[in-house]
C-alpha atoms as a PDB file:
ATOM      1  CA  UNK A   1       7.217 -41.038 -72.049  1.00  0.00           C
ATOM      2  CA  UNK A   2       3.909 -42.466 -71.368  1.00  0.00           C
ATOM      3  CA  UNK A   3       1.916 -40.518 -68.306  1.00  0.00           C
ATOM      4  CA  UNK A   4       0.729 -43.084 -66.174  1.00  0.00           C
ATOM      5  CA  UNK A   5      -1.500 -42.995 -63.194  1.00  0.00           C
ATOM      6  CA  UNK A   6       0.883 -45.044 -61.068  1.00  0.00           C
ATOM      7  CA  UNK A   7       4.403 -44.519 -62.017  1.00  0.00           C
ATOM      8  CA  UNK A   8       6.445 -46.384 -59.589  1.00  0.00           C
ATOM      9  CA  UNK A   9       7.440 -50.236 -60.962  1.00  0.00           C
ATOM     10  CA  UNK A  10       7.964 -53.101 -58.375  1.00  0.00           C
ATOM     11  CA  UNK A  11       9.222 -56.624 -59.571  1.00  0.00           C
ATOM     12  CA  UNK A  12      10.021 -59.571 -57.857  1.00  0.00           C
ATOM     13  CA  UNK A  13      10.476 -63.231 -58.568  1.00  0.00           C
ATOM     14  CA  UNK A  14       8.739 -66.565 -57.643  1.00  0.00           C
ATOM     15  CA  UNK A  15       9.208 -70.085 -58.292  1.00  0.00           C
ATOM     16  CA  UNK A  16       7.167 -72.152 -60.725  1.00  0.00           C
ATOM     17  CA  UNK A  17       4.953 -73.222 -57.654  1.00  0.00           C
ATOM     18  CA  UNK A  18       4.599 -70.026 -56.478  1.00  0.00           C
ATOM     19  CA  UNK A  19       3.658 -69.085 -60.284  1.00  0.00           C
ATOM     20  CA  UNK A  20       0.770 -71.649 -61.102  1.00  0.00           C
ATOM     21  CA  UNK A  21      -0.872 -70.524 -57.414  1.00  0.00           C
ATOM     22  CA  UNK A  22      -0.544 -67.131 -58.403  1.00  0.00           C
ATOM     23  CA  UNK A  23      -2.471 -67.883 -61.966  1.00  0.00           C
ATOM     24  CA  UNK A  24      -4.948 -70.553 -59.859  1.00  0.00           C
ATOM     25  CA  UNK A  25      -6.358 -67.409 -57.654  1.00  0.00           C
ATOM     26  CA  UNK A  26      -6.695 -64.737 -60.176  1.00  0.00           C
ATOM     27  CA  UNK A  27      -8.804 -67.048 -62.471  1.00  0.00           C
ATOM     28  CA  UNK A  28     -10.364 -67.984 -59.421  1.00  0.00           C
ATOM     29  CA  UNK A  29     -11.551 -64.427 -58.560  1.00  0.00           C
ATOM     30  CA  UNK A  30     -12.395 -64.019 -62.508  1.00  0.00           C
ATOM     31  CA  UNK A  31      -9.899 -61.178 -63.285  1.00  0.00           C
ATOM     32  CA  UNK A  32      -8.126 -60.663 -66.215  1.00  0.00           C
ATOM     33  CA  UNK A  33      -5.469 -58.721 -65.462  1.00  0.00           C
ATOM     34  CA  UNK A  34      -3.202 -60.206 -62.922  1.00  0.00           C
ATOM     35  CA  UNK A  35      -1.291 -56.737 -62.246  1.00  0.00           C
ATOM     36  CA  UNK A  36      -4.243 -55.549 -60.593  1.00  0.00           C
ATOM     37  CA  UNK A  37      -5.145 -58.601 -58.835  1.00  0.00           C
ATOM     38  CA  UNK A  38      -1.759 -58.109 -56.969  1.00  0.00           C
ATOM     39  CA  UNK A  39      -1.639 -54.535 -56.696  1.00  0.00           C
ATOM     40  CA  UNK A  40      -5.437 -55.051 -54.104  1.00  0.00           C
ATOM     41  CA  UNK A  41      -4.404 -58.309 -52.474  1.00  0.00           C
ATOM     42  CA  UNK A  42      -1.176 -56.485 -51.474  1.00  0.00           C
ATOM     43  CA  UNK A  43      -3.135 -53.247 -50.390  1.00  0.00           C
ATOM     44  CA  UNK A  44      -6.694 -54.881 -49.449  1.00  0.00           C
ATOM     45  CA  UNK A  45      -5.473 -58.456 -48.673  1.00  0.00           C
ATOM     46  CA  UNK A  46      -8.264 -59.611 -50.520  1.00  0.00           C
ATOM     47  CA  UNK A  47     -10.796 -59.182 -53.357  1.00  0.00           C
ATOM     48  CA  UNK A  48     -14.015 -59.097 -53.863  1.00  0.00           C
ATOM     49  CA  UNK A  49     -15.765 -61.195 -56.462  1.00  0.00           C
ATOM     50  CA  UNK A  50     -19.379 -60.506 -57.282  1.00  0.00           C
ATOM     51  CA  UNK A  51     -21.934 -63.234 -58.965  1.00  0.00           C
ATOM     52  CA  UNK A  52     -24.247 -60.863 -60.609  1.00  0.00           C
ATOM     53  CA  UNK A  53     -25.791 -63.711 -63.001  1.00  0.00           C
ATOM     54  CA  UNK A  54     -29.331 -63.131 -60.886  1.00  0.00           C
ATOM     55  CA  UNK A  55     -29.181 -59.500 -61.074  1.00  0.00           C
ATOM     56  CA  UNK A  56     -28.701 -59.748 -64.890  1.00  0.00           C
ATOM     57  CA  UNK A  57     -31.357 -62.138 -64.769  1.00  0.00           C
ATOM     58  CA  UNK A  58     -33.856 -60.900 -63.241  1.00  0.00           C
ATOM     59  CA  UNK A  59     -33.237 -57.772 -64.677  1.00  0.00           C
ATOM     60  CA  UNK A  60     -34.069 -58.951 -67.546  1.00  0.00           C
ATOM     61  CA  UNK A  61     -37.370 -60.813 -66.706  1.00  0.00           C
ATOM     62  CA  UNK A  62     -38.519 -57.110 -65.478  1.00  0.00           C
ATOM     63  CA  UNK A  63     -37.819 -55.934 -68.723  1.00  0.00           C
ATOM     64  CA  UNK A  64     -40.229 -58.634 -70.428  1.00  0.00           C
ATOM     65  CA  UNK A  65     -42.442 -57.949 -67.920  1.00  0.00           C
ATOM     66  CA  UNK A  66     -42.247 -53.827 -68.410  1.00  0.00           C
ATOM     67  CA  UNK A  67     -42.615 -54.564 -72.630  1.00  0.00           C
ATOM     68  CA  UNK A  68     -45.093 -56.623 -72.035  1.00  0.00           C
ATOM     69  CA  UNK A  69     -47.353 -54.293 -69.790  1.00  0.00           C
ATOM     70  CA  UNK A  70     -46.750 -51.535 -72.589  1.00  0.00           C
ATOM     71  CA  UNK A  71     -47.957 -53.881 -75.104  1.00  0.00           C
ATOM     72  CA  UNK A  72     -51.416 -54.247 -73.189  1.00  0.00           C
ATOM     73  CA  UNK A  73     -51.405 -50.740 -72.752  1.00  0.00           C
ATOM     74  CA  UNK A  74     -51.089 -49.499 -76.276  1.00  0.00           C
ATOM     75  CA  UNK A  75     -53.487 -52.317 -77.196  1.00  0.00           C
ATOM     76  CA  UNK A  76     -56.066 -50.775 -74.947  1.00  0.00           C
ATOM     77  CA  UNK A  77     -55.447 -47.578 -76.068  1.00  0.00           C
ATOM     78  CA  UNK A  78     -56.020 -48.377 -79.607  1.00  0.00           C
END
């Protein structure tokens, strides 16, 4: 038998309704695996989604930026 982290199973049953809501807010909060989604909403009563696209963005303009700097530098230094 598998060792898992969490070993106790719950189950218990919804309508269609209840269903397609269900599937509505986990693709709303952009998580995949819907187990998990209902494991923190029933612990945390909510979850937190995080929009990182200007972190990864500007993350990467600093990184063009930080090439770019050691471009001039080895250029000078040549």
């Amino acid at each position: 038998m598998d060792k898992r982290k969490r070993n106790i199973q719950m189950k218990f049953y919804v309508d269609e309704k209840e269903l397609e809501q269900i599937n509505r807010r986990v693709q709303l909060a952009n998580v995949t695996n819907r187990g998990a989604y209902l494991r923190k909403m029933a612990i945390d009563g909510f979850v937190v989604k995080v929009d990182t696209f200007l972190l990864v963005i500007s993350s990467a303009i600093f990184a063009q930026l930080y090439i770019n700097y050691i471009m001039q530098y080895n250029q000078h230094q040549n």
